[in-house]
C-alpha atoms as a PDB file:
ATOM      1  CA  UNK A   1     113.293  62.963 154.005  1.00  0.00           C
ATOM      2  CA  UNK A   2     113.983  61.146 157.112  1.00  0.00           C
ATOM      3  CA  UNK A   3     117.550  60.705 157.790  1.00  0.00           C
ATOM      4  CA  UNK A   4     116.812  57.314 159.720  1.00  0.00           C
ATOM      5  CA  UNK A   5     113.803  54.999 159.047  1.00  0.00           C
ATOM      6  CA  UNK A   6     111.387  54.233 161.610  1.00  0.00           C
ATOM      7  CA  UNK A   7     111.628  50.557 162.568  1.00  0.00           C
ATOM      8  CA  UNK A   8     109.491  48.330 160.941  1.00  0.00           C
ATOM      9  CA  UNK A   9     106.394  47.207 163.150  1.00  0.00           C
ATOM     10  CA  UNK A  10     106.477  42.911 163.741  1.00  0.00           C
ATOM     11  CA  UNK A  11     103.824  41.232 161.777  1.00  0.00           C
ATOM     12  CA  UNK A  12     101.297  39.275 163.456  1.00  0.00           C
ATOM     13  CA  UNK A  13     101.732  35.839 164.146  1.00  0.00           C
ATOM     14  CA  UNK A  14     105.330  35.771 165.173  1.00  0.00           C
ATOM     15  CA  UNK A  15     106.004  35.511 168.186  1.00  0.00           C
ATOM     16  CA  UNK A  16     109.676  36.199 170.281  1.00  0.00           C
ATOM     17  CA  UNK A  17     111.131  35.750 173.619  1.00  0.00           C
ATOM     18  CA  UNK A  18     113.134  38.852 174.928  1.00  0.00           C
ATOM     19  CA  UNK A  19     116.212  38.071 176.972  1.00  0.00           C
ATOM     20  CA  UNK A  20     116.379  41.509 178.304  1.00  0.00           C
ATOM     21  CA  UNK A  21     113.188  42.267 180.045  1.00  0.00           C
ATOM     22  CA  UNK A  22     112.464  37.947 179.874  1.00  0.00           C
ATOM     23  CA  UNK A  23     108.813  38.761 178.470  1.00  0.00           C
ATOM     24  CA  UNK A  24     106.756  37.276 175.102  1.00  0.00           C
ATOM     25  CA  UNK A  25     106.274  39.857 172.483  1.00  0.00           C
ATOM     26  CA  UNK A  26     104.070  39.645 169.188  1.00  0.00           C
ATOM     27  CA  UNK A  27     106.186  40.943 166.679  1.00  0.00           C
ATOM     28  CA  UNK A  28     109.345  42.406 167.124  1.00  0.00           C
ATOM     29  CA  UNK A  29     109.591  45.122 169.981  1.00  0.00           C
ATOM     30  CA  UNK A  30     113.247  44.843 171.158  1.00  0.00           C
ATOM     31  CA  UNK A  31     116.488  44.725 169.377  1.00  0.00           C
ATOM     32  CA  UNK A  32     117.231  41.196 167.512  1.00  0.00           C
ATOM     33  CA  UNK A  33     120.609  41.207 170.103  1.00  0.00           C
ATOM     34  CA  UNK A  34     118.105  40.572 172.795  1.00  0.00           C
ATOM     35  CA  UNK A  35     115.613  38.058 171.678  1.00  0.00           C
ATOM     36  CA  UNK A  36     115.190  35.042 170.382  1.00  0.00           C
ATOM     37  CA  UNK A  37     112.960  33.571 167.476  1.00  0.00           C
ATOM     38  CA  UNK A  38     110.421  34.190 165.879  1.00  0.00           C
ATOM     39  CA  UNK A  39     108.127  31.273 167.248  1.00  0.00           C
ATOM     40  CA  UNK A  40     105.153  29.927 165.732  1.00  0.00           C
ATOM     41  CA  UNK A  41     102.724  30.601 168.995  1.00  0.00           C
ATOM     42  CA  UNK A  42     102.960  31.972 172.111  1.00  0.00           C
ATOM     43  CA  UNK A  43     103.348  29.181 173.499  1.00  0.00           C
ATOM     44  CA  UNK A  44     106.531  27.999 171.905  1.00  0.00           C
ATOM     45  CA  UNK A  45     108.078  31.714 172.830  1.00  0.00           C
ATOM     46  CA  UNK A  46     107.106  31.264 176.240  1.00  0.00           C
ATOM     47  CA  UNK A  47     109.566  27.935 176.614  1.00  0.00           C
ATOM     48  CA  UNK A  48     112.412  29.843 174.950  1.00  0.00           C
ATOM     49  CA  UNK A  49     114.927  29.467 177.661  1.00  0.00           C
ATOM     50  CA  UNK A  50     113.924  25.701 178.012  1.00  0.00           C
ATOM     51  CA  UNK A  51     114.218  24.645 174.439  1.00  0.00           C
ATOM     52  CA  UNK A  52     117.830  26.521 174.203  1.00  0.00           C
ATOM     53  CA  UNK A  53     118.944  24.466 177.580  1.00  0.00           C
ATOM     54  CA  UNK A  54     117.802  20.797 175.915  1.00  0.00           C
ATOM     55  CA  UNK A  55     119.575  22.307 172.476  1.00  0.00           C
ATOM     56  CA  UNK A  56     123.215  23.709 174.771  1.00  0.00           C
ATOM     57  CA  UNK A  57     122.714  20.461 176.149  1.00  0.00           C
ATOM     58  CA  UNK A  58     122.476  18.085 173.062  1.00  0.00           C
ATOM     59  CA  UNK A  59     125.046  19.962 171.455  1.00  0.00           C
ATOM     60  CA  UNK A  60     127.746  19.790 174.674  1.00  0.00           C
ATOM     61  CA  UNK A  61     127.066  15.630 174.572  1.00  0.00           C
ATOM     62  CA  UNK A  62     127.167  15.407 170.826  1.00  0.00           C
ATOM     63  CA  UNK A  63     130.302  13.452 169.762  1.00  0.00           C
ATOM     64  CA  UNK A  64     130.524  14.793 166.272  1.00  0.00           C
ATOM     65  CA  UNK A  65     131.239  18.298 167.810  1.00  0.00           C
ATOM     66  CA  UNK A  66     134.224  17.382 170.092  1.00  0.00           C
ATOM     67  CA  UNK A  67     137.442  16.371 168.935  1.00  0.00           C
ATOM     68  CA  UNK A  68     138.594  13.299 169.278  1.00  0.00           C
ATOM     69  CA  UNK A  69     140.654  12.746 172.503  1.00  0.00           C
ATOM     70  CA  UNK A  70     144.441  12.302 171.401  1.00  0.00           C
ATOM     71  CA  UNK A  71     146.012   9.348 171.578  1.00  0.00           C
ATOM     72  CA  UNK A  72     148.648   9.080 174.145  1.00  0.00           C
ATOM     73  CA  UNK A  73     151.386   6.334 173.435  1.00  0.00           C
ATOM     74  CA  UNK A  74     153.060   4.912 176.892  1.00  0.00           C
ATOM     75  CA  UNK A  75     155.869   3.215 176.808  1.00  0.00           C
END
């Protein structure tokens, strides 16, 4: 008996994005820490770094994840 298991191969079809070497893989090759997805299509892995920019940047201008500014009282 094995005393680890051999990684599981990725299953065709799903496609990631790895951070690390910043290549498209089918299936996964690297280490979940280091990629992103799965996608539906290649194509979709392939604008990984775009999509999370628009998301980082909805989510920065979103007012319902910044507190509201305190009130100051002068005078």
């Amino acid at each position: 008996m094995p005393l680890f298991k051999k990684r599981a191969a990725g299953k065709a079809g799903e496609w990631y994005y790895c951070l690390e070497h910043k290549k498209v893989e089918e299936g996964p090759e690297c280490p979940a820490k280091d990629r992103f997805g799965p996608y539906a299509s290649r194509k979709e892995a392939e604008h990984a770094m775009e999509t999370a920019r628009e998301r980082n940047l909805e989510w920065e201008n979103d007012p319902k994840w910044h507190d509201a500014p305190a009130s100051s009282e002068d005078g």
